[in-house]
C-alpha atoms as a PDB file:
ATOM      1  CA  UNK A   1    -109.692 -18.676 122.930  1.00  0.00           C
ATOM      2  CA  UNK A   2    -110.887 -15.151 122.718  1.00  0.00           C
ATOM      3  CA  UNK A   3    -108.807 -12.624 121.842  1.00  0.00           C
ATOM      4  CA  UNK A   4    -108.178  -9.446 123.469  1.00  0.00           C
ATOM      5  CA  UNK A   5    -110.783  -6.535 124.209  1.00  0.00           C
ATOM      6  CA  UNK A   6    -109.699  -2.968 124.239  1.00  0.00           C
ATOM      7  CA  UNK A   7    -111.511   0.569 123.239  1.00  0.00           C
ATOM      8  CA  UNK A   8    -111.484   1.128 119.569  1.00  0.00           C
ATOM      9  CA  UNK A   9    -109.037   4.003 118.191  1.00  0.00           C
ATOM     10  CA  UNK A  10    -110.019   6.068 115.055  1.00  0.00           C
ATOM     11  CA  UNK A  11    -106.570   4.572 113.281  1.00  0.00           C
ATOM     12  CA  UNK A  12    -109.012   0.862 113.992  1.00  0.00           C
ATOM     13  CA  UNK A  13    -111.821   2.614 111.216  1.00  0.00           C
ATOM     14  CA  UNK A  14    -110.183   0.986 108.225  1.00  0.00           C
ATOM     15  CA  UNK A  15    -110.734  -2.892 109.655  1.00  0.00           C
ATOM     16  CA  UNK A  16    -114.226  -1.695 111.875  1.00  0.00           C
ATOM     17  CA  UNK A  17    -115.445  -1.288 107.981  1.00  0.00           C
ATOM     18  CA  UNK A  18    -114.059  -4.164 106.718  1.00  0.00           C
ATOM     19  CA  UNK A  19    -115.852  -5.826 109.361  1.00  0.00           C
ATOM     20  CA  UNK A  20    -119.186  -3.921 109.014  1.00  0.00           C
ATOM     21  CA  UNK A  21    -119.519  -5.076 104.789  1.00  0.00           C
ATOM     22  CA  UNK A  22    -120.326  -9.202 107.249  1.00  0.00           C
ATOM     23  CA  UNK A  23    -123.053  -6.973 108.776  1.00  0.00           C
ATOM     24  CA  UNK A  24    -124.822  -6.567 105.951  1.00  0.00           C
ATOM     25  CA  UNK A  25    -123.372  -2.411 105.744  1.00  0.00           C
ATOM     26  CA  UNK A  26    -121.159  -1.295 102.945  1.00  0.00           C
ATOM     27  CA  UNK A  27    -119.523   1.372 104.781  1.00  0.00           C
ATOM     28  CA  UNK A  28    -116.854   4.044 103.171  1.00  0.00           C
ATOM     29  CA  UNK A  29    -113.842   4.385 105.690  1.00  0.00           C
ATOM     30  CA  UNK A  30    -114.900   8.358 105.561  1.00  0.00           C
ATOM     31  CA  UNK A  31    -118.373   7.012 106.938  1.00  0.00           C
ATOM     32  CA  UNK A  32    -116.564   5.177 109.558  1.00  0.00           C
ATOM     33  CA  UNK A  33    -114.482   7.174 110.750  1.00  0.00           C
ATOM     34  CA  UNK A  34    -116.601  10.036 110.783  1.00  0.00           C
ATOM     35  CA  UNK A  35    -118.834   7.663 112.749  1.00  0.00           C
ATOM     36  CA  UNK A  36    -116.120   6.528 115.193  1.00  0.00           C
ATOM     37  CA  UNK A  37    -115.515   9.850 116.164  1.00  0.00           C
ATOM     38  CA  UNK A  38    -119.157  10.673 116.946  1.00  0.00           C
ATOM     39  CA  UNK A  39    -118.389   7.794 119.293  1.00  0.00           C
ATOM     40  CA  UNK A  40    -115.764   8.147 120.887  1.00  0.00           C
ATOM     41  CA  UNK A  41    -116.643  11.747 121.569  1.00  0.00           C
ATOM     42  CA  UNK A  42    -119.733  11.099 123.301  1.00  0.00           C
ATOM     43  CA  UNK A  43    -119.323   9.538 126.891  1.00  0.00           C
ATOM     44  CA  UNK A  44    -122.694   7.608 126.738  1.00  0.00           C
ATOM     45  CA  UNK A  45    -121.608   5.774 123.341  1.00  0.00           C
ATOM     46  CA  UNK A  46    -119.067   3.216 123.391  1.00  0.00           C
ATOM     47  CA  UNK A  47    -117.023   0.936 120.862  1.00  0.00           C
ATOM     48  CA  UNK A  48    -114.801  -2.354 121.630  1.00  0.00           C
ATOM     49  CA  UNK A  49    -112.210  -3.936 119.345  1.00  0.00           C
ATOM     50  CA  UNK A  50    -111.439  -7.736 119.875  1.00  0.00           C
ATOM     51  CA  UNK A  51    -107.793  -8.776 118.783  1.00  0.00           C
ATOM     52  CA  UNK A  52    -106.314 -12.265 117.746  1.00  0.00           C
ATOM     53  CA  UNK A  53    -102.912 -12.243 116.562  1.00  0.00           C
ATOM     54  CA  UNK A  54    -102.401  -8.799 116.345  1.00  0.00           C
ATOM     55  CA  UNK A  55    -105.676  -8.129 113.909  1.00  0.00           C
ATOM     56  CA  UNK A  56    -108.997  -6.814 114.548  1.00  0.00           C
ATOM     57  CA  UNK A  57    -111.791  -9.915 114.432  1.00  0.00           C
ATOM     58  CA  UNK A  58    -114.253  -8.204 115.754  1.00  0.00           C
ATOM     59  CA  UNK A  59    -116.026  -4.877 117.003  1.00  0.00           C
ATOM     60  CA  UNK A  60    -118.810  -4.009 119.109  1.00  0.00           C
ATOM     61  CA  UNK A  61    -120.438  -0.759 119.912  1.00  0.00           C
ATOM     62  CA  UNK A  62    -123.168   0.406 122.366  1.00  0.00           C
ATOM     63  CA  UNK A  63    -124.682   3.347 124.051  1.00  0.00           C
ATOM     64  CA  UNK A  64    -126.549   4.421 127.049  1.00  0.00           C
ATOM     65  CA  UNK A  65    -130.054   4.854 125.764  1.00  0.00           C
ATOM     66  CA  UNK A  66    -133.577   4.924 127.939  1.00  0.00           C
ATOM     67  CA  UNK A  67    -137.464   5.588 126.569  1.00  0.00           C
ATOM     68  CA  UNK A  68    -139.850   7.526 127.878  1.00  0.00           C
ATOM     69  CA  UNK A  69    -141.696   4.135 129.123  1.00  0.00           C
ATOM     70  CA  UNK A  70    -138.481   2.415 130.530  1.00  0.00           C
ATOM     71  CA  UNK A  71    -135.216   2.562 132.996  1.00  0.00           C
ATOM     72  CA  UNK A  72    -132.119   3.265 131.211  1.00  0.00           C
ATOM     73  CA  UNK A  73    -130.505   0.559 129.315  1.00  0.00           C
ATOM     74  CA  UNK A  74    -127.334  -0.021 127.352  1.00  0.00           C
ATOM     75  CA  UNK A  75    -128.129  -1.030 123.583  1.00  0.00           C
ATOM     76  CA  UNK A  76    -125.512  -2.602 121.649  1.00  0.00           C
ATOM     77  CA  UNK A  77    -125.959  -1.065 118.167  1.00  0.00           C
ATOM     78  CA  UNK A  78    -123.988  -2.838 116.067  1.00  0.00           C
ATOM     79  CA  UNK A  79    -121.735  -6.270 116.794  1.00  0.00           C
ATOM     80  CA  UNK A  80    -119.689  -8.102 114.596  1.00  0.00           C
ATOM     81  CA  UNK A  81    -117.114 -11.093 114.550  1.00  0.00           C
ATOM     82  CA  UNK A  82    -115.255 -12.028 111.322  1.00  0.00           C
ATOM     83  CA  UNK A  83    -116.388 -15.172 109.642  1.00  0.00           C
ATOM     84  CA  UNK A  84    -112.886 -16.547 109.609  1.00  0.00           C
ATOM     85  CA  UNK A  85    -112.367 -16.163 113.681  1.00  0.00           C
ATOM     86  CA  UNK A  86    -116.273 -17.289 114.486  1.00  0.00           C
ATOM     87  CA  UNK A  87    -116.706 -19.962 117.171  1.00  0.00           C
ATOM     88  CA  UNK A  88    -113.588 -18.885 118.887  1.00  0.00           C
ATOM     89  CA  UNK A  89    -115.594 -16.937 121.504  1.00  0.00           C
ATOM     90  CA  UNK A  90    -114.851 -13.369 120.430  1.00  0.00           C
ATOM     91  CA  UNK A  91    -118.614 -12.579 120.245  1.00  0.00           C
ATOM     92  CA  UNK A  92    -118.985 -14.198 123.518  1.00  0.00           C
ATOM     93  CA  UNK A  93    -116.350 -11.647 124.921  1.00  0.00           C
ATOM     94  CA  UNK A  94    -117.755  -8.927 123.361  1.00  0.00           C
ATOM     95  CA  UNK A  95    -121.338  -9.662 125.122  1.00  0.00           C
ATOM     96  CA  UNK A  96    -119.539 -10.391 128.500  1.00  0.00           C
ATOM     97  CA  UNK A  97    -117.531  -6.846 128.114  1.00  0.00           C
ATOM     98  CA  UNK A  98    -121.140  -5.448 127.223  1.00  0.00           C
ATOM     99  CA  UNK A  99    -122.857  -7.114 130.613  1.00  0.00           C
ATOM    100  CA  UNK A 100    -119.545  -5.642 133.031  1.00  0.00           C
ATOM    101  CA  UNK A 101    -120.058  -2.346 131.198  1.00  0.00           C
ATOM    102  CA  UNK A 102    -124.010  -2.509 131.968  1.00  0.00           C
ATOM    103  CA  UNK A 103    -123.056  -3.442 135.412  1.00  0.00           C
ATOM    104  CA  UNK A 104    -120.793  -0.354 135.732  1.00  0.00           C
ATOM    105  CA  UNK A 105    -123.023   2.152 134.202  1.00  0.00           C
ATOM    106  CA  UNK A 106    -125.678   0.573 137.018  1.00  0.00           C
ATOM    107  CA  UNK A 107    -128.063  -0.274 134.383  1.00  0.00           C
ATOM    108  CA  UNK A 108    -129.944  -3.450 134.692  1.00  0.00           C
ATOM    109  CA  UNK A 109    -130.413  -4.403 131.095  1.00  0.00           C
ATOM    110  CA  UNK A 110    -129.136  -4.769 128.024  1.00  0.00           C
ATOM    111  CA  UNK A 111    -130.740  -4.695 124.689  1.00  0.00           C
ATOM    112  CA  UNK A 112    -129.833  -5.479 121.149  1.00  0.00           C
ATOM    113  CA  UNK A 113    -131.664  -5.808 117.798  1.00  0.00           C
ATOM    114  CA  UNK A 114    -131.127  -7.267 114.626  1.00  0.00           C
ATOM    115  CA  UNK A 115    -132.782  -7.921 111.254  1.00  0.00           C
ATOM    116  CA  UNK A 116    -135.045 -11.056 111.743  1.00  0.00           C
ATOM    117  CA  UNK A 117    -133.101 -12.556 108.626  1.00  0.00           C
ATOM    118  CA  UNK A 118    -129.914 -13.246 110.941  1.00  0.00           C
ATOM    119  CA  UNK A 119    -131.403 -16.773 112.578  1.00  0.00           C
ATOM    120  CA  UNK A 120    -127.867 -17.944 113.282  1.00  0.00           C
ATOM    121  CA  UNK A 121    -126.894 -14.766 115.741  1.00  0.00           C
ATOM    122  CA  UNK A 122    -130.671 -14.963 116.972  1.00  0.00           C
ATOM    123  CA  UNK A 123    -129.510 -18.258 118.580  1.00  0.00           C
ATOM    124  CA  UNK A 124    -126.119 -17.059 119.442  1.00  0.00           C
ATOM    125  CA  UNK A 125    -127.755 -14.647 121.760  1.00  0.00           C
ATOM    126  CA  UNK A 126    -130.066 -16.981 123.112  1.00  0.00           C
ATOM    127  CA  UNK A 127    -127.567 -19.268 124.085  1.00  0.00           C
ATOM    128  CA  UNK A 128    -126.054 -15.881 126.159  1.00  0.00           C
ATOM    129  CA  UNK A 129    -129.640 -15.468 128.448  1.00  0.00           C
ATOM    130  CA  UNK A 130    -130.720 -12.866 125.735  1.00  0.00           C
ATOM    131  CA  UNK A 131    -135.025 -13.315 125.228  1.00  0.00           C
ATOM    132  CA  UNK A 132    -136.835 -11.917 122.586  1.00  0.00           C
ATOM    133  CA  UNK A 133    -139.237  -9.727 124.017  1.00  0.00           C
ATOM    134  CA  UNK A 134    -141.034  -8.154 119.926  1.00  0.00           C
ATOM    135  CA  UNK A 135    -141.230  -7.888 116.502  1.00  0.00           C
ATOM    136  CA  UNK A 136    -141.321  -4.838 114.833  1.00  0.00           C
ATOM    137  CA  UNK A 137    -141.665  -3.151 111.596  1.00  0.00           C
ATOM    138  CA  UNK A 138    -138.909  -0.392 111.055  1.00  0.00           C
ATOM    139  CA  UNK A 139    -140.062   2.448 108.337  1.00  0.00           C
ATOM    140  CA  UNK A 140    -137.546   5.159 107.396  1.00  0.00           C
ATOM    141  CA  UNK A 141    -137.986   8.252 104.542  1.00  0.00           C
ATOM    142  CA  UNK A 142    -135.207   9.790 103.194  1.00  0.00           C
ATOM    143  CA  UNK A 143    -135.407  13.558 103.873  1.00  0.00           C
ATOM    144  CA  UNK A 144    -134.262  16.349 100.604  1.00  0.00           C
ATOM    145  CA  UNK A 145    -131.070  17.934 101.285  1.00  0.00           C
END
């Protein structure tokens, strides 16, 4: 059974970094918590907690985001359910919170993207109405300080 959703708290940063390392992201609880408060100080950005047994499982966090070329949409930009607590439906949850929070933002979609690598969540979405719509190639440079 799923646990319980609620809004993260900056105190939640330690265990939202624990959880990100399952991600694939090494993350220093500075980072996070820095991060979190970007968040949570921003009214188009969001981030959920799910709780079992009085412990964080899981985290989710999303944000109002549009292109040029499209309606407004809310992205998810980062989920995550500890490996210990998967198959309870936690993710599932998380998603549903994610489609009521679409719903009351009156958007009409929601997006998500991963790294291609992740075949296991690819059908975990699937199996939640998600399609995939592309592929794409993601460059980045690293600027001087």
């Amino acid at each position: 059974m799923a646990g319980r959703i609620r809004e993260a708290l900056l105190d939640d940063a330690h265990e939202m970094a624990r959880l990100s390392v399952q991600l694939g992201y090494s993350v220093s609880l500075e980072r996070m918590r820095s991060s979190l408060q970007s968040f949570l100080d921003d009214p188009e950005r969001f981030v959920f907690v799910v709780e079992s047994e009085n412990k964080i499982v899981g985290w989710m966090g999303a944000r109002l985001d549009a292109e040029l070329t499209s309606e407004p949409y809310l992205l998810i930009s980062g989920l995550v359910v500890d490996e210990d607590s998967r198959g309870e439906g936690h993710g599932k949850a998380l998603i549903n919170h994610a489609f009521a929070l679409a719903d009351q933002l009156g958007v009409e979609k929601v997006r998500l993207r991963m790294n291609e690598k992740r075949t296991e969540a690819h059908d975990f979405y699937v199996r939640l109405g998600f399609e995939e719509i592309k592929r794409q190639v993601v460059f980045e440079r690293l600027m001087s300080v």
